[in-house]
C-alpha atoms as a PDB file:
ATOM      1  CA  UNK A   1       0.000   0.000   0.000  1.00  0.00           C
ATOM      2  CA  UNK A   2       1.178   3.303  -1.097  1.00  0.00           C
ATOM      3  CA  UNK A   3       1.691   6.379   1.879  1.00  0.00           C
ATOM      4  CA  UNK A   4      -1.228   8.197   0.541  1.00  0.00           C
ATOM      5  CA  UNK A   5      -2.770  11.283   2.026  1.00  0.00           C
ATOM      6  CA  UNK A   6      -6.794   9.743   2.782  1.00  0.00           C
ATOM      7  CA  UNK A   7      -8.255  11.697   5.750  1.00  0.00           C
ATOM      8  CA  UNK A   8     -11.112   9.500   7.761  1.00  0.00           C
ATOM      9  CA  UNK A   9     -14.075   7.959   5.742  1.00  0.00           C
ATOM     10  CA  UNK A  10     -16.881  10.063   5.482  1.00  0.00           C
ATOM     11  CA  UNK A  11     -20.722   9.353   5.805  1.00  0.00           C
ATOM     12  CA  UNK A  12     -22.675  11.838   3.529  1.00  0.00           C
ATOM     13  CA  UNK A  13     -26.589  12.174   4.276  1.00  0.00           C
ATOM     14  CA  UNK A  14     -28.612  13.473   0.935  1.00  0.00           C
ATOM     15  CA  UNK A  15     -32.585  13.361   1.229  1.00  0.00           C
ATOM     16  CA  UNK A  16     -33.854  13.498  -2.353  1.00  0.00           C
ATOM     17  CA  UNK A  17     -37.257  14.053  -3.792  1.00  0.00           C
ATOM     18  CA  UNK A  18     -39.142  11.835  -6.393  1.00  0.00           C
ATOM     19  CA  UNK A  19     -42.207  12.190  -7.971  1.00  0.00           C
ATOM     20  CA  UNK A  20     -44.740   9.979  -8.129  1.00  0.00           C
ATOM     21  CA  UNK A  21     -42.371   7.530  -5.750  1.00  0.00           C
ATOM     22  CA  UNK A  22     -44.838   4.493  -4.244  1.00  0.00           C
ATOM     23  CA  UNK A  23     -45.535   5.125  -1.082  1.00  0.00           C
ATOM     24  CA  UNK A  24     -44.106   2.126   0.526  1.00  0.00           C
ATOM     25  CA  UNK A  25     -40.727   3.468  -0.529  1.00  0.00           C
ATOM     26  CA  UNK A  26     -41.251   6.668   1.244  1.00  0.00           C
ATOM     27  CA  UNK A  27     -37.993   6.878   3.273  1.00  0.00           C
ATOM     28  CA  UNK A  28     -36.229   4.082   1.333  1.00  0.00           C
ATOM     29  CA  UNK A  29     -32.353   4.351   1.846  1.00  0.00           C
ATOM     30  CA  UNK A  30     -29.887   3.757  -0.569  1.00  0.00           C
ATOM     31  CA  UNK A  31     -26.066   3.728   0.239  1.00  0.00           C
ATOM     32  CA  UNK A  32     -23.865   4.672  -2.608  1.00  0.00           C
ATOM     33  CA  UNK A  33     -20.269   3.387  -3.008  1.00  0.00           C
ATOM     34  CA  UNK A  34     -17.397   4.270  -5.828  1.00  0.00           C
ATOM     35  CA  UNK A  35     -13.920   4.280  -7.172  1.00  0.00           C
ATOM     36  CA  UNK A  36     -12.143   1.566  -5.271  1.00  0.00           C
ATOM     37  CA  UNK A  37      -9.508   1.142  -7.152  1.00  0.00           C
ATOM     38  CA  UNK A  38      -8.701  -1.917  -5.355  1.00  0.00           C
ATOM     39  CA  UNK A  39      -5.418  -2.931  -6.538  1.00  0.00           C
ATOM     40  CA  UNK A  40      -2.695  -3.385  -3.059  1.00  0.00           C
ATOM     41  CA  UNK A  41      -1.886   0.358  -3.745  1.00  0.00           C
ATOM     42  CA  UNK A  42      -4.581   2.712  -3.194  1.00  0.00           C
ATOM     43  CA  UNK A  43      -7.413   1.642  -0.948  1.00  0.00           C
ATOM     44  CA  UNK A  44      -5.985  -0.023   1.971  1.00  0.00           C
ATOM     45  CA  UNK A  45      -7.600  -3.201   3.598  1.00  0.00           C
ATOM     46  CA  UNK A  46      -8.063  -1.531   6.652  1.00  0.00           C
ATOM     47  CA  UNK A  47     -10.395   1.040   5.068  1.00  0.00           C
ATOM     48  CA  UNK A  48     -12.274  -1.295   2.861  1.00  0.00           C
ATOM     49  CA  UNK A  49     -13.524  -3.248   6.079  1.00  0.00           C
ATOM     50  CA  UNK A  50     -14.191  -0.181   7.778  1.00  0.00           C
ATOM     51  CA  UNK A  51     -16.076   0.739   4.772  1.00  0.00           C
ATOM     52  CA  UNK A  52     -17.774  -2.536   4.580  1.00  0.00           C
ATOM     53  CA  UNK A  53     -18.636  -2.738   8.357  1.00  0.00           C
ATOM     54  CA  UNK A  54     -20.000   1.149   8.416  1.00  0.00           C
ATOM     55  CA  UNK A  55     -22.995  -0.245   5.290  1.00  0.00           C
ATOM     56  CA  UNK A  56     -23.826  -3.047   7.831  1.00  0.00           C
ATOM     57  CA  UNK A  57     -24.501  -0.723  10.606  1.00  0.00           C
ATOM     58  CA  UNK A  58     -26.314   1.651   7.993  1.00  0.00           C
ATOM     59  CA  UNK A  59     -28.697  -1.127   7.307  1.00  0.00           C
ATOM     60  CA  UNK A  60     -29.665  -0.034   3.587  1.00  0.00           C
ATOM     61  CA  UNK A  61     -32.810  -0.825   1.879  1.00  0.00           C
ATOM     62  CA  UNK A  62     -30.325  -0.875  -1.421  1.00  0.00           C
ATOM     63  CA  UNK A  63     -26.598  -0.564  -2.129  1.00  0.00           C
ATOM     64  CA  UNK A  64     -25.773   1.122  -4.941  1.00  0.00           C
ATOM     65  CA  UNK A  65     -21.712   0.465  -6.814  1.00  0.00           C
ATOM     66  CA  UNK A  66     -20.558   3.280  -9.483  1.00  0.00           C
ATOM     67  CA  UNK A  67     -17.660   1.723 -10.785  1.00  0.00           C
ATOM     68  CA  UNK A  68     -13.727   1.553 -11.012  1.00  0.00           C
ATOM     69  CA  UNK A  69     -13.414  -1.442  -8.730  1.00  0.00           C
ATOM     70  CA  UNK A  70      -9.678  -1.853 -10.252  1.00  0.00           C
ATOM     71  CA  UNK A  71      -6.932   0.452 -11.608  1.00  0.00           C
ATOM     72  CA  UNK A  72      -5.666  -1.457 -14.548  1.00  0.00           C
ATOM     73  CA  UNK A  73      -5.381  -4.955 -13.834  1.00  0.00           C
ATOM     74  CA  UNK A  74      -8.789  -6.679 -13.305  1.00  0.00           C
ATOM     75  CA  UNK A  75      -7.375  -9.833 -11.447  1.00  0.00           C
ATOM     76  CA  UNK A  76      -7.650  -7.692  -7.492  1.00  0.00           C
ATOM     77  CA  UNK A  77     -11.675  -7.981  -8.124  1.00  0.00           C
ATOM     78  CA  UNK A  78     -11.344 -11.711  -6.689  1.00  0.00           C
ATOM     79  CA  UNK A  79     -10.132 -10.065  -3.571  1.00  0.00           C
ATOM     80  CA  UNK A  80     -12.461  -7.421  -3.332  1.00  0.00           C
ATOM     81  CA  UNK A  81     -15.661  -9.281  -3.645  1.00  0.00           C
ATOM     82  CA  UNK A  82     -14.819 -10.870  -0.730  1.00  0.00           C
ATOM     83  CA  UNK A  83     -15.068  -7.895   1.203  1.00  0.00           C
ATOM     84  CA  UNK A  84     -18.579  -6.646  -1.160  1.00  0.00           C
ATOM     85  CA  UNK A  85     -20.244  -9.937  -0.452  1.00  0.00           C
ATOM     86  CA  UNK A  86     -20.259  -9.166   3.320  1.00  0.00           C
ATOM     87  CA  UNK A  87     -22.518  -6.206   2.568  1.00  0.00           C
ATOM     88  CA  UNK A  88     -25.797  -6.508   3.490  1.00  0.00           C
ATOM     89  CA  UNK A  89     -28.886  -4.580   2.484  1.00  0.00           C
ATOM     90  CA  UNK A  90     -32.702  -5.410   2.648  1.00  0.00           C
ATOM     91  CA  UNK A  91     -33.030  -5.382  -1.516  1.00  0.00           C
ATOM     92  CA  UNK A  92     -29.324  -6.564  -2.089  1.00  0.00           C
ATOM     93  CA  UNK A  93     -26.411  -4.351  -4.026  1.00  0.00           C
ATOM     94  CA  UNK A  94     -26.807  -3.372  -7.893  1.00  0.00           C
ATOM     95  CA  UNK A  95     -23.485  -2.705  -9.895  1.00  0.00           C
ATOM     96  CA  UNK A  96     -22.231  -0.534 -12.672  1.00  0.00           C
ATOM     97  CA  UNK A  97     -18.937  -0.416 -14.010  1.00  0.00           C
ATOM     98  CA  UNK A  98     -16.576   2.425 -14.632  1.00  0.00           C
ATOM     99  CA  UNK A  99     -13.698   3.302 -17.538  1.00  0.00           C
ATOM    100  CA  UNK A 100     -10.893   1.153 -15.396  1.00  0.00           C
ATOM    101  CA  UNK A 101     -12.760  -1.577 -15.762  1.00  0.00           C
ATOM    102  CA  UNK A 102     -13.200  -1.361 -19.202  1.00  0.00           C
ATOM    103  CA  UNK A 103      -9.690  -1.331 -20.163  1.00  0.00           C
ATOM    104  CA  UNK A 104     -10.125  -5.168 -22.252  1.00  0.00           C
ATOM    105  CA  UNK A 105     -12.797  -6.438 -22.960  1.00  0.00           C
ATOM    106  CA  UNK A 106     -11.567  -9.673 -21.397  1.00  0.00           C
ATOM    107  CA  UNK A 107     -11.147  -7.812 -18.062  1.00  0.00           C
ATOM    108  CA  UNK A 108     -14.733  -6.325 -18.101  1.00  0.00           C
ATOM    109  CA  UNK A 109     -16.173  -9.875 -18.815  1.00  0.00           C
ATOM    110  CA  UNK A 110     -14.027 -10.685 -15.756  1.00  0.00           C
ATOM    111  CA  UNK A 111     -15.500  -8.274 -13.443  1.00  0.00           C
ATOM    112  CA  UNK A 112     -18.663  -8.614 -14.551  1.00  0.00           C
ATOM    113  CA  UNK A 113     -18.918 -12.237 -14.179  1.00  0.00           C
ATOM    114  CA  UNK A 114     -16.848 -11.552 -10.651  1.00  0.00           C
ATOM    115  CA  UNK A 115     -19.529  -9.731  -9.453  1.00  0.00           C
ATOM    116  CA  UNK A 116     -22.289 -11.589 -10.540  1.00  0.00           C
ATOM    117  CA  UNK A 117     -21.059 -14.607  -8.629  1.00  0.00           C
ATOM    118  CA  UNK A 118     -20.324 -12.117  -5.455  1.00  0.00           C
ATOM    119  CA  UNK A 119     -24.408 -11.656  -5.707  1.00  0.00           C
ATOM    120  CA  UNK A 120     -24.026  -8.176  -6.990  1.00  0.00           C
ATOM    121  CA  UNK A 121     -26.800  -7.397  -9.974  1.00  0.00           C
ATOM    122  CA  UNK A 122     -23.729  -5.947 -12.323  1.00  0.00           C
ATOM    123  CA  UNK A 123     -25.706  -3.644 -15.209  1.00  0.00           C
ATOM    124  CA  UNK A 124     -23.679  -3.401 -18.455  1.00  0.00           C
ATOM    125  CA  UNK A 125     -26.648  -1.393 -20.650  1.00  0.00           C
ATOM    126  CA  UNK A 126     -29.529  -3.239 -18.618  1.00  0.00           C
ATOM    127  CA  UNK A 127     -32.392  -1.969 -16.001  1.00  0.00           C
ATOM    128  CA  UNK A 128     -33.171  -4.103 -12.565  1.00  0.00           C
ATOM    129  CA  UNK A 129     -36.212  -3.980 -10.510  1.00  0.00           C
ATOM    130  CA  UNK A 130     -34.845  -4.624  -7.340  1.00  0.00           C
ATOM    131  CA  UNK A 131     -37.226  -2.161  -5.706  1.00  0.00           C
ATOM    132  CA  UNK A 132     -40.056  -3.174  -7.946  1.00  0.00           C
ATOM    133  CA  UNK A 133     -41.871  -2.413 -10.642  1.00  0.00           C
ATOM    134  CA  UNK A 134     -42.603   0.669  -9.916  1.00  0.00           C
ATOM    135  CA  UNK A 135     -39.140   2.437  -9.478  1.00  0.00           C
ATOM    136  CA  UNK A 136     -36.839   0.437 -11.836  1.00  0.00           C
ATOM    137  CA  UNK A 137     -32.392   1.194 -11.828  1.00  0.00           C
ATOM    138  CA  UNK A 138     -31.340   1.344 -15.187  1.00  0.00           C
ATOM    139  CA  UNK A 139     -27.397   0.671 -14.991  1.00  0.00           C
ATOM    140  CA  UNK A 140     -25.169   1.898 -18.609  1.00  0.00           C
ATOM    141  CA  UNK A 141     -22.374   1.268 -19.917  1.00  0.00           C
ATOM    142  CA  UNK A 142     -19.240   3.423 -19.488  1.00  0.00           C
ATOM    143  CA  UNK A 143     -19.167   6.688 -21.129  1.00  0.00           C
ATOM    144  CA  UNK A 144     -15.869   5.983 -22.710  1.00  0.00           C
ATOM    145  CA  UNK A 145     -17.073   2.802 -24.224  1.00  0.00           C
ATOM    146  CA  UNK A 146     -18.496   2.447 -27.580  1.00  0.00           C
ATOM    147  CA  UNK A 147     -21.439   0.688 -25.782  1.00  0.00           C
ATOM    148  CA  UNK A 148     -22.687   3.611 -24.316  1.00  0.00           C
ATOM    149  CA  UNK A 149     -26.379   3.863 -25.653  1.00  0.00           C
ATOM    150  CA  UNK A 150     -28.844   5.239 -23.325  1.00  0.00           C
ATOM    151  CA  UNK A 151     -31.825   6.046 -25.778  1.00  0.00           C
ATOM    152  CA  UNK A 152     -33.086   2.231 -25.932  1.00  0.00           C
ATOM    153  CA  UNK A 153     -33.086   1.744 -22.081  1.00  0.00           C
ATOM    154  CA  UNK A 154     -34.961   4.955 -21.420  1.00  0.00           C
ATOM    155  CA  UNK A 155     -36.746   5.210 -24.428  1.00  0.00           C
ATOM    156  CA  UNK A 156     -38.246   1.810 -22.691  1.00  0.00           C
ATOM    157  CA  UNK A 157     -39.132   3.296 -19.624  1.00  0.00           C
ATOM    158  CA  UNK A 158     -43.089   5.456 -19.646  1.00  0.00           C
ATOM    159  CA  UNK A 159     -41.783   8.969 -18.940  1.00  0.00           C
ATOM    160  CA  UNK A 160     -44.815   9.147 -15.969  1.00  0.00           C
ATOM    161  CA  UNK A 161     -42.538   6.232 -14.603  1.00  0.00           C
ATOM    162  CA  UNK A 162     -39.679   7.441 -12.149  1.00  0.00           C
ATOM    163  CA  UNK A 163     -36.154   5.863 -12.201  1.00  0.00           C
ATOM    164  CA  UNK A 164     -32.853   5.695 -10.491  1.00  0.00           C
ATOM    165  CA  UNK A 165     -30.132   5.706 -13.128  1.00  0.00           C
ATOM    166  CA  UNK A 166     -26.243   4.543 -12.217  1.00  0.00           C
ATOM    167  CA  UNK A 167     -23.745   5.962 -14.601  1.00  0.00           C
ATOM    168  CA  UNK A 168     -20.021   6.367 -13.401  1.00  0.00           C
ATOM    169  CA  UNK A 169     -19.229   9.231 -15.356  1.00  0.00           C
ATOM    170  CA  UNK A 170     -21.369  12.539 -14.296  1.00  0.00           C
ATOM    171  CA  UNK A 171     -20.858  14.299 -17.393  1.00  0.00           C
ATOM    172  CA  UNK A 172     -23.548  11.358 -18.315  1.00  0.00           C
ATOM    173  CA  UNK A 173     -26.146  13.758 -17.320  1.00  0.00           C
ATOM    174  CA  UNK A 174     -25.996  16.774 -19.887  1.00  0.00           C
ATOM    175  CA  UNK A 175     -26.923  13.656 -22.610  1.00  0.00           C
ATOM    176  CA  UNK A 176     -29.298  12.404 -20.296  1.00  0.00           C
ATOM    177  CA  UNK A 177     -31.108  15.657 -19.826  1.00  0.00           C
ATOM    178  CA  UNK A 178     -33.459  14.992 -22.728  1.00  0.00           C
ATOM    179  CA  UNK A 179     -35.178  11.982 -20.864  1.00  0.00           C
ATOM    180  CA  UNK A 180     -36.493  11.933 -17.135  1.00  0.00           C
ATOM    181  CA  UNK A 181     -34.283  10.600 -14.492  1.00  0.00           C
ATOM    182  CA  UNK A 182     -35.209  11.739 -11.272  1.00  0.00           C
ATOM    183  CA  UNK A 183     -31.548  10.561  -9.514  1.00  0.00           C
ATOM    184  CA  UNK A 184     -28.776   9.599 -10.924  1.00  0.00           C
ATOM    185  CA  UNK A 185     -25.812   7.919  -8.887  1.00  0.00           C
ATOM    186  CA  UNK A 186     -22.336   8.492 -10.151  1.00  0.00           C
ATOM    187  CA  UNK A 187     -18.712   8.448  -9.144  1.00  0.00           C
ATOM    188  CA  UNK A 188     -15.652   8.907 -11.654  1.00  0.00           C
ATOM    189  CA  UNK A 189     -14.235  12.687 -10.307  1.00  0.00           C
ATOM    190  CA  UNK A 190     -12.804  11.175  -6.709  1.00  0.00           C
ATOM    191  CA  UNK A 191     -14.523  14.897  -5.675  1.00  0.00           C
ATOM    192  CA  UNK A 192     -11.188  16.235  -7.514  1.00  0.00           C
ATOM    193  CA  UNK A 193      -8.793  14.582  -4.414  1.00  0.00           C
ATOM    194  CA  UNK A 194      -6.976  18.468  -3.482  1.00  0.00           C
ATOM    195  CA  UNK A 195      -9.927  20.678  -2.449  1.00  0.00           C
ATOM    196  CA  UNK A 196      -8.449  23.993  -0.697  1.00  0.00           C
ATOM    197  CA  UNK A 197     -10.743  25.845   1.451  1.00  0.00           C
ATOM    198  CA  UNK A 198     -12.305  28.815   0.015  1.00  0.00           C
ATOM    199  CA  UNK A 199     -11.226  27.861  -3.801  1.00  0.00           C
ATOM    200  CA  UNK A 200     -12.545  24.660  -4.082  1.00  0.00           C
ATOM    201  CA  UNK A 201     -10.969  21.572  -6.370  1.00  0.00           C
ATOM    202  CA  UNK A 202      -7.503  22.077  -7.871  1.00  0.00           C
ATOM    203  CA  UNK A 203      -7.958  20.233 -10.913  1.00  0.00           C
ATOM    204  CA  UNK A 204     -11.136  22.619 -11.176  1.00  0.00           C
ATOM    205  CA  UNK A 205      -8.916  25.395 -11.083  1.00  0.00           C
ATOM    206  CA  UNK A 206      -6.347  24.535 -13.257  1.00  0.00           C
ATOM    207  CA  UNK A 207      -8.911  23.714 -16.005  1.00  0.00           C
ATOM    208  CA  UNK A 208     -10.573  26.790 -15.545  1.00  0.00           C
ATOM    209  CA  UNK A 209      -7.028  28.604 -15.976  1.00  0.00           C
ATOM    210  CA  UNK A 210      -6.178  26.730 -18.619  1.00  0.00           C
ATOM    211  CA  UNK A 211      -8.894  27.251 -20.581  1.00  0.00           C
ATOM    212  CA  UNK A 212      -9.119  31.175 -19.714  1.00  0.00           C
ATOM    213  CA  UNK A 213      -5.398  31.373 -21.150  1.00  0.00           C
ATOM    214  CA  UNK A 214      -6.646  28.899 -24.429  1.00  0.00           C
ATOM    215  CA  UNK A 215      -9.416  31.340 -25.213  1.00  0.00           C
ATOM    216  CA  UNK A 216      -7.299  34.426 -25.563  1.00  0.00           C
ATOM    217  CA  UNK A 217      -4.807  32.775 -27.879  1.00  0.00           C
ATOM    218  CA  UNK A 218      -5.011  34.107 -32.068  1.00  0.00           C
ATOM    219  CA  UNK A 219      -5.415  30.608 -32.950  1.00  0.00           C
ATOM    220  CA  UNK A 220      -7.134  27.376 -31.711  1.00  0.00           C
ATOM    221  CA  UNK A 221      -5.500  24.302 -30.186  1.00  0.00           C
ATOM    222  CA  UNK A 222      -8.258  21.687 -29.913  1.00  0.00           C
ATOM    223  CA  UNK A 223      -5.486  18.931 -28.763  1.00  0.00           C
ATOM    224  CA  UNK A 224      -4.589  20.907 -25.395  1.00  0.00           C
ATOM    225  CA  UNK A 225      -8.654  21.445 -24.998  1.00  0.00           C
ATOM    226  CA  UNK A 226      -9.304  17.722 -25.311  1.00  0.00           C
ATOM    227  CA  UNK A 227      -6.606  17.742 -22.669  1.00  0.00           C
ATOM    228  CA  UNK A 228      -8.157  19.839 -20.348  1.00  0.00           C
ATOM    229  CA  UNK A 229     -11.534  17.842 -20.098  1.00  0.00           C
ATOM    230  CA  UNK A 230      -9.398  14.296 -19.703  1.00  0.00           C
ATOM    231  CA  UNK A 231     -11.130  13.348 -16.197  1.00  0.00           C
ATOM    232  CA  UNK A 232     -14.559  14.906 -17.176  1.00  0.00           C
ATOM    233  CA  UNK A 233     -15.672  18.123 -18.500  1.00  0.00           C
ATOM    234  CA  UNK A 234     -18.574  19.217 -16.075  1.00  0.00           C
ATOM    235  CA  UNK A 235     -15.956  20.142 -12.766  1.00  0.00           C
ATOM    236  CA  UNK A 236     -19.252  21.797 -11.334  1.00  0.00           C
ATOM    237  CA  UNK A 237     -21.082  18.400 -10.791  1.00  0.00           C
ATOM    238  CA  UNK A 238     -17.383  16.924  -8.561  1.00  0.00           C
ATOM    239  CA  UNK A 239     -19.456  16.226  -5.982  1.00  0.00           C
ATOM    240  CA  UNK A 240     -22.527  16.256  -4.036  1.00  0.00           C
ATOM    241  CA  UNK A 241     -25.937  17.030  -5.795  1.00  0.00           C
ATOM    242  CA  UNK A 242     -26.681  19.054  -8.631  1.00  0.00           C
ATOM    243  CA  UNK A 243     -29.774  19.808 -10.616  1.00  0.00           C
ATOM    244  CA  UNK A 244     -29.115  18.911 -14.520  1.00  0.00           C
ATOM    245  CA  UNK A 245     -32.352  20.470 -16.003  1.00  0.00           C
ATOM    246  CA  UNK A 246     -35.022  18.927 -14.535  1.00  0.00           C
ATOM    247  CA  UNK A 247     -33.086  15.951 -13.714  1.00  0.00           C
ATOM    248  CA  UNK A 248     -30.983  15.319 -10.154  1.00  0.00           C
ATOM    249  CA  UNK A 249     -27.638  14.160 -10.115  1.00  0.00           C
ATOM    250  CA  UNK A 250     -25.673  13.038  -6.988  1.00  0.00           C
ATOM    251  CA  UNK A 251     -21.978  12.737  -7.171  1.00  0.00           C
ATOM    252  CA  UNK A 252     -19.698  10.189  -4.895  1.00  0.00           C
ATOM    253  CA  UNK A 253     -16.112  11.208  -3.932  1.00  0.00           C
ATOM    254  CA  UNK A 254     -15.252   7.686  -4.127  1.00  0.00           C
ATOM    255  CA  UNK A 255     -12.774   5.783  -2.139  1.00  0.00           C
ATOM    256  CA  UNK A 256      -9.618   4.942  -3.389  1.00  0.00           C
ATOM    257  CA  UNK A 257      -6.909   7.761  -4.164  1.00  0.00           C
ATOM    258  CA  UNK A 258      -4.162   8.720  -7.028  1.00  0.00           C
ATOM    259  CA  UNK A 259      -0.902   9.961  -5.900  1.00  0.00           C
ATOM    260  CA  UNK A 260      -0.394  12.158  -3.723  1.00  0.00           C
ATOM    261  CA  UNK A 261      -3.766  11.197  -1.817  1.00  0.00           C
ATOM    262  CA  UNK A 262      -6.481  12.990  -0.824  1.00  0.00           C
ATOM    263  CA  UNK A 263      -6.630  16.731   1.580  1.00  0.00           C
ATOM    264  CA  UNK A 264      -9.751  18.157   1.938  1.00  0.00           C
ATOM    265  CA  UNK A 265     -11.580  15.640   0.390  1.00  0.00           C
ATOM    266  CA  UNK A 266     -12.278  12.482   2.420  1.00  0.00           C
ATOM    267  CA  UNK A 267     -13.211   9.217   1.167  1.00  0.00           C
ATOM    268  CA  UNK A 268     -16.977   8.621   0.883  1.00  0.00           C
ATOM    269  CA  UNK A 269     -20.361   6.450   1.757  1.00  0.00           C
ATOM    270  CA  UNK A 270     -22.888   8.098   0.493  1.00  0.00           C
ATOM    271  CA  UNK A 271     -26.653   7.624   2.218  1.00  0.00           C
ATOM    272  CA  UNK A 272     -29.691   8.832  -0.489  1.00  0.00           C
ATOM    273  CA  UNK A 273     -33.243   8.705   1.736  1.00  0.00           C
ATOM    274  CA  UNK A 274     -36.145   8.815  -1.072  1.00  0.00           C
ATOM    275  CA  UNK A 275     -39.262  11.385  -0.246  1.00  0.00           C
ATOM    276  CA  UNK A 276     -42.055  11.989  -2.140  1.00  0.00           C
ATOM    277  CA  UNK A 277     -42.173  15.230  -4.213  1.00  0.00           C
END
């Protein structure tokens, strides 16, 4: 395990409204996890069972997983299911993956199929029901993927139905804003790791500069732009929740860390509590 800067894990509380959400799941509570990156170097044992022992004592109706279980190599997800399968939760724990784990296709079908046998629902372009019909998850593929095709899943859907939708990659949700999803769970930013009081994510910041100094140059360098949206384009949804039109989007910090670590910016469970609106 790398010396990594973490800071203690962190239990976030969001209350969220949905219309036209059944009754009987009036207070239903979902716990949100993301970004493991489970691979000996940055998400210590230690932390993973204090992660996994804090969602026991949340008792969840639902857990929800947004992706990037590995860094590179997909072989550590044998270890790390271990750890997910002693999660409990009253409706059991629904999967997406994220662009780590989507590095070969041989690797995906390895998590996948990992998870799957772990109990985990993993949702590669599919919907689940494990709340019932009435409030269906419909789980996508990575952004970065070639397989990411929303318009068939939701297109299924009746828009008077509401939905949870799990999509690592927030800037998901400026394509998604043309169909209803009334929350959608993702992870991918690791709430930008260096957050400095008073100015907020670094990466942010740089971007921002970057692209101020970009758009007073004579000519145009689309390369360097590309550049500057590498992580994700949308810095204003890094974490927490955010309105996307009239859709709501609720971003996880994550878990595991890059190099240097994390300051400012603790590792995070995530606890969504569903009202009626």
């Amino acid at each position: 395990m790398r010396p990594l800067l973490t800071g203690p894990l962190t239990v976030e509380t969001v209350t969220v409204s949905i219309r036209d959400l059944p009754q009987r799941l009036e207070g239903c509570r979902i716990v949100q996890l993301s970004d493991f990156h489970y691979d000996g170097q940055r998400l210590s044992p230690r932390l993973l069972q204090q992660v996994v022992n804090c969602v026991n004592d949340l008792a969840p109706d639902l857990i929800a997983l947004t992706g990037d279980y590995v860094t590179r190599d997909p072989t550590p997800i044998f270890d790390l299911v271990t750890y997910l399968s002693q999660m409990k939760s009253r409706f059991g724990t629904v999967a997406v993956l994220g662009n780590h784990d989507n590095i070969t296709l041989e690797g995906r079908r390895t998590i996948l199929r990992s998870l799957q046998q772990a109990g985990i629902h993993a949702l590669w372009n599919d919907i689940a029901y494990p709340l019932g019909d009435e409030l269906p998850v419909v789980g996508l593929a990575d952004f970065w993927s070639r397989e990411f095709h929303p318009a068939p899943l939701l297109d299924s859907l009746s828009p008077a139905q509401p939905r949870l939708v799990l999509s690592h990659n927030p800037d998901t949700a400026e394509l998604l804003a043309p169909w209803r999803v009334d929350l959608q769970l993702s992870g991918h930013t690791h709430g930008g790791q260096i957050v400095l009081p008073m100015i907020g994510p670094v990466a942010a910041l740089i971007q921002s500069l970057r692209l101020s100094v970009l758009a007073k140059l004579p000519f145009d360098l689309p390369y360097l732009k590309r550049n500057c949206f590498k992580i994700v384009r949308h810095w204003e949804w890094v974490s927490g929740l955010h309105r996307v039109g009239q859709n709501q989007l609720y971003v996880n910090r994550g878990l595991g860390s890059y190099a240097p670590g994390r300051l400012g910016c603790p590792p995070e469970v995530t606890v969504v509590e569903l009202v009626r609106g």
